[in-house]
Protein backbone atom coordinates (compact mmCIF):
# COMPACT_ATOMS: atom_id res chain seq x y z
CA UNK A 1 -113.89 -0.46 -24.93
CA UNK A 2 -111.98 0.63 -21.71
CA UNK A 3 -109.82 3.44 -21.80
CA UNK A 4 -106.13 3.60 -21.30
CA UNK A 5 -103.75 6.00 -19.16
CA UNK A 6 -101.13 6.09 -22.03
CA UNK A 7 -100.95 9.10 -24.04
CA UNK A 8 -100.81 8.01 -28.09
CA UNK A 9 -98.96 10.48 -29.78
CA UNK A 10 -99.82 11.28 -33.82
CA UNK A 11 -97.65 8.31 -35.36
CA UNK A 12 -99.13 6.04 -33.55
CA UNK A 13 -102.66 7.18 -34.08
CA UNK A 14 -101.25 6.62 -38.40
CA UNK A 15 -99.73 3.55 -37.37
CA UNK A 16 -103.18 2.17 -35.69
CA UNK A 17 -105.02 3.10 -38.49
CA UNK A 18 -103.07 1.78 -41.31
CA UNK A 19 -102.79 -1.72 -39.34
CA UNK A 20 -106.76 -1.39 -39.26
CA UNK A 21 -106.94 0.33 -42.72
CA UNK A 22 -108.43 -2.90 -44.50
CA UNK A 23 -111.10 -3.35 -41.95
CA UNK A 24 -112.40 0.29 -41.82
CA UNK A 25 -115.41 1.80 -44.37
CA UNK A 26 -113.78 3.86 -47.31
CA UNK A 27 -115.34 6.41 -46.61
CA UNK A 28 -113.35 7.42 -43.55
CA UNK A 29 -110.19 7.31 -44.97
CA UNK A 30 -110.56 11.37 -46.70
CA UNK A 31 -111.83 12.00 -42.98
CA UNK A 32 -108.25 10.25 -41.60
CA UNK A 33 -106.40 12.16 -44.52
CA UNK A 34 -107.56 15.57 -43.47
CA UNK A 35 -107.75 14.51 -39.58
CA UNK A 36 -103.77 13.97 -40.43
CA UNK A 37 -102.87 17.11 -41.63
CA UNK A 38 -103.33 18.83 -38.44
CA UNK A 39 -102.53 19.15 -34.91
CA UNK A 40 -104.33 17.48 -32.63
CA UNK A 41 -105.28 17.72 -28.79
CA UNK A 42 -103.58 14.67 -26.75
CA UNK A 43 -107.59 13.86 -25.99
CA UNK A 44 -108.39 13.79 -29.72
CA UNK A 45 -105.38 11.52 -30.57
CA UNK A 46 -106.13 9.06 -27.56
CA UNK A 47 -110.03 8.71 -28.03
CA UNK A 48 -109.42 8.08 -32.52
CA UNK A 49 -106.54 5.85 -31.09
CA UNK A 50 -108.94 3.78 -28.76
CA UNK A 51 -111.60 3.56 -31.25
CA UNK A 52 -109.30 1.88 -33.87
CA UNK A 53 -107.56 -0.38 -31.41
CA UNK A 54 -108.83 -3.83 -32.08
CA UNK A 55 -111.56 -2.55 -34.45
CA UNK A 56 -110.89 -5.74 -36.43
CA UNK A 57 -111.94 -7.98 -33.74
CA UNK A 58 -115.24 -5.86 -32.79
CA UNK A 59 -118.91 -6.93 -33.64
CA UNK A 60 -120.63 -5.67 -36.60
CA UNK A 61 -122.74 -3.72 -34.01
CA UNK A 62 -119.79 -2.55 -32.30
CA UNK A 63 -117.93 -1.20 -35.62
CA UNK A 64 -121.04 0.70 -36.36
CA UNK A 65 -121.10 2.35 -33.02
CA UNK A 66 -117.14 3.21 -33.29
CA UNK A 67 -117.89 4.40 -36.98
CA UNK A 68 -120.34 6.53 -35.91
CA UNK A 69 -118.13 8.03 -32.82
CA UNK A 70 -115.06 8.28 -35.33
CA UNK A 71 -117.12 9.87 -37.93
CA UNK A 72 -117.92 12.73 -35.57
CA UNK A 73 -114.47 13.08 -33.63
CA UNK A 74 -113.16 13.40 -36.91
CA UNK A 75 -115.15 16.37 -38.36
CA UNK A 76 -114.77 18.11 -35.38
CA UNK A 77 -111.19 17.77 -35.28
């Protein structure tokens, strides 16, 4: 997963996820609610935005690893 030099602002971060909603453990989605009820640094927003790009198209193995990453980036946030 390479990173990007575009900034993703809040909407799109909501926009990303809902597009990758049906793919995505259940679980998260009272993690997303609460991560979007906040404000966010522009780090936070790029690194959930870059973990949910294309998660659709990942490898089991690879959606574990990003679960696991936005698990954690979004209890800290």
């Amino acid at each position: 997963m390479s990173e990007c030099k575009l900034d993703h602002s809040a909407e799109e971060v909501k926009a990303k996820f809902e597009s990758q909603k049906a793919f995505l453990p259940q679980e998260m989605y009272g993690l997303f609610a609460s991560f979007f009820e906040k404000e966010h640094s522009q780090t936070d927003l790029n690194h959930v935005f870059h973990l949910l790009k294309k998660y659709d198209l990942a490898t089991e193995e690879e959606k574990k690893a990003r679960d696991q990453q936005l698990s954690e980036r979004l209890r800290q946030a």
